[in-house]
Protein backbone atom coordinates (compact mmCIF):
# COMPACT_ATOMS: atom_id res chain seq x y z
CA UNK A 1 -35.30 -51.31 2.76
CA UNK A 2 -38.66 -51.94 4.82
CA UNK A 3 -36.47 -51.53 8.11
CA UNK A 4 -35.88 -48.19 6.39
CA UNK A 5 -39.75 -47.10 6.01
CA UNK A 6 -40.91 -48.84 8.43
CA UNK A 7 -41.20 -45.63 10.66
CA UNK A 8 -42.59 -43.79 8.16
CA UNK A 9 -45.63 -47.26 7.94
CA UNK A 10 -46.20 -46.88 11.81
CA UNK A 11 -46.36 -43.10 11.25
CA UNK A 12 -49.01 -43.30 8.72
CA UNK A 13 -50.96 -45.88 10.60
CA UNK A 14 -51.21 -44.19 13.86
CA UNK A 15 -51.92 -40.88 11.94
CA UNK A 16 -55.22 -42.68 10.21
CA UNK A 17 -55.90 -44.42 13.45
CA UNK A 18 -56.36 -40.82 15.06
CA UNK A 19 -57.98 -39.17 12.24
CA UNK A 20 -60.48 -41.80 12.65
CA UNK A 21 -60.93 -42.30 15.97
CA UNK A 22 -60.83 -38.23 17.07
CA UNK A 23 -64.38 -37.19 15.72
CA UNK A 24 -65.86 -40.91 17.03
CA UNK A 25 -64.68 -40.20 20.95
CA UNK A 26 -67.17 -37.51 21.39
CA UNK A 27 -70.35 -39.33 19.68
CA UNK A 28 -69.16 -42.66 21.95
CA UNK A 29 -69.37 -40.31 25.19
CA UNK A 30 -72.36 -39.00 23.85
CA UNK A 31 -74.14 -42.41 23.50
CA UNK A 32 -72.76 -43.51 26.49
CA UNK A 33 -74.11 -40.16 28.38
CA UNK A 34 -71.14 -39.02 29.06
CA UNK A 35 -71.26 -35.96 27.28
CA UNK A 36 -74.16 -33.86 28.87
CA UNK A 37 -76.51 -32.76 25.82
CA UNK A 38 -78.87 -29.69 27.21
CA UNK A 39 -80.22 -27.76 23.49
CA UNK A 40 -81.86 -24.88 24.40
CA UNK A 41 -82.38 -21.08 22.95
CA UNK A 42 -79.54 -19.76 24.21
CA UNK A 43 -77.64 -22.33 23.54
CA UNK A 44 -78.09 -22.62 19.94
CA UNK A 45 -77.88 -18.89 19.03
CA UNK A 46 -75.07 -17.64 17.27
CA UNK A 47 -73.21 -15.85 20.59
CA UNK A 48 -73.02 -17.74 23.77
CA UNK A 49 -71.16 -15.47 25.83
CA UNK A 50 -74.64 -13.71 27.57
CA UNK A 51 -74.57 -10.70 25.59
CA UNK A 52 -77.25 -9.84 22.81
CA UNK A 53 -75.58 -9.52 19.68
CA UNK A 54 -76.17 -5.77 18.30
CA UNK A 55 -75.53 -4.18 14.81
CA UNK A 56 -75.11 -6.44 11.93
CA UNK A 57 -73.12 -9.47 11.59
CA UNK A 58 -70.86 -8.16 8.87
CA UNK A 59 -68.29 -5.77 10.06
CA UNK A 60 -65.71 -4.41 8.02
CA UNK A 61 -62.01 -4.59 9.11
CA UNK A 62 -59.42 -2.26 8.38
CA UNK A 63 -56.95 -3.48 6.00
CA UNK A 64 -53.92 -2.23 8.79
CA UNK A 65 -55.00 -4.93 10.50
CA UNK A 66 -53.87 -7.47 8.16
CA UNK A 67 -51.46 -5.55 7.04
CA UNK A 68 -49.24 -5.63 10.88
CA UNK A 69 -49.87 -9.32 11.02
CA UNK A 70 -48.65 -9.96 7.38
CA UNK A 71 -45.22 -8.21 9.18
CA UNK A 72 -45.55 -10.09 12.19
CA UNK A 73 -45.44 -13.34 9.89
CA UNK A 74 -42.43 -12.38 7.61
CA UNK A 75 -40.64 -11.20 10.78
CA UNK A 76 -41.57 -14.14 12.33
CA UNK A 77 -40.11 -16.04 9.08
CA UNK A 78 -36.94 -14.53 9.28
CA UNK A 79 -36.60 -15.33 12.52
CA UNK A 80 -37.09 -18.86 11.72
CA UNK A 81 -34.93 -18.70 8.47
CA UNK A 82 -31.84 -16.75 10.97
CA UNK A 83 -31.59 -19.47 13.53
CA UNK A 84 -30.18 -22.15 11.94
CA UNK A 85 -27.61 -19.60 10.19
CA UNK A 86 -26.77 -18.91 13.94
CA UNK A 87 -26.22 -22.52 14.86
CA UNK A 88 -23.72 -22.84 12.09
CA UNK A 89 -22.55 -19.82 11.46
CA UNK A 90 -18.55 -21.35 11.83
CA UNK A 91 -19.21 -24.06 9.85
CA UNK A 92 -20.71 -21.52 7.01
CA UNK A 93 -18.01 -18.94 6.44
CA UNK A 94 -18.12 -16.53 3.99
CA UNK A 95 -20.34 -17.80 1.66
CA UNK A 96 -23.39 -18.04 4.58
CA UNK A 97 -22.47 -14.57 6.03
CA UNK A 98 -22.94 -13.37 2.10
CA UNK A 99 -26.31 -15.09 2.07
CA UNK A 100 -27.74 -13.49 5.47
CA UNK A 101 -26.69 -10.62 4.52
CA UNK A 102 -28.63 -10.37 1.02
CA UNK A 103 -31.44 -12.24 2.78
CA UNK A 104 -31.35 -8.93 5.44
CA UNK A 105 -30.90 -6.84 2.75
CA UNK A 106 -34.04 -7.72 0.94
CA UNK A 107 -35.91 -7.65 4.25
CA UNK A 108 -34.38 -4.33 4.52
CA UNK A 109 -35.12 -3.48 1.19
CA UNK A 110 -38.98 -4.34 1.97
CA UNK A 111 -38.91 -2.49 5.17
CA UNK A 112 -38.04 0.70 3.75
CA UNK A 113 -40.63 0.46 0.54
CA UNK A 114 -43.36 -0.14 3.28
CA UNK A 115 -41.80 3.04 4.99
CA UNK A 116 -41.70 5.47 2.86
CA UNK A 117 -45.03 4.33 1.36
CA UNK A 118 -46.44 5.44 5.08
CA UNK A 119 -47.65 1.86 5.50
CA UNK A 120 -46.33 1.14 8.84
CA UNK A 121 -48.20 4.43 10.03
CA UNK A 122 -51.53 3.37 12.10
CA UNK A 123 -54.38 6.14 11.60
């Protein structure tokens, strides 16, 4: 049974050994001088790119934004969810061409909601 886990006891180990040692490497370079350290002004303002920042810091976004990335992540998902029906799609049958199929449906479903509630329009 430890042969079994033992994988899973190296995993965690080197997982805490990196969690640990990642934010120490760049305070070791520092105190070593490694890691040039120049404060300044400029450097510690908000924007470093060598542009004045103008207007005020709190911009609204329109909600379409969000909106065409939520789509981009549940197309994305089905993508992810539609290749491994692809890689055994022999081995499935009938029963796993039933499931994509209601699982396209319900996309579909969604699609057309979002349509014809003029949601995929960009104004």
């Amino acid at each position: 049974m430890l042969g079994d886990f033992g994988f899973v006891g190296i995993l965690l180990l080197v997982s805490i050994v990196v969690a640990v040692l990642l934010p120490l490497i760049p305070l070791i370079l520092s105190w070593f001088g490694i890691v040039p350290h120049n404060p300044g002004r400029e450097k510690n303002s908000t924007y470093e790119s060598g542009m004045r920042p103008t207007g005020q810091a709190w911009s609204q976004f329109n909600f379409r934004y969000y909106f065409f990335a939520l789509l981009f992540v549940v197309f994305d998902i089905l993508t992810v969810f539609l290749y491994p029906w692809a890689v055994n799609v022999s081995k499935l049958g009938a029963a796993g061409l039933m499931a994509v199929l209601a699982f396209f449906v319900a996309i579909a479903v969604a699609y057309i909601y979002a349509w014809f509630k003029k949601a995929l329009e960009w104004k």
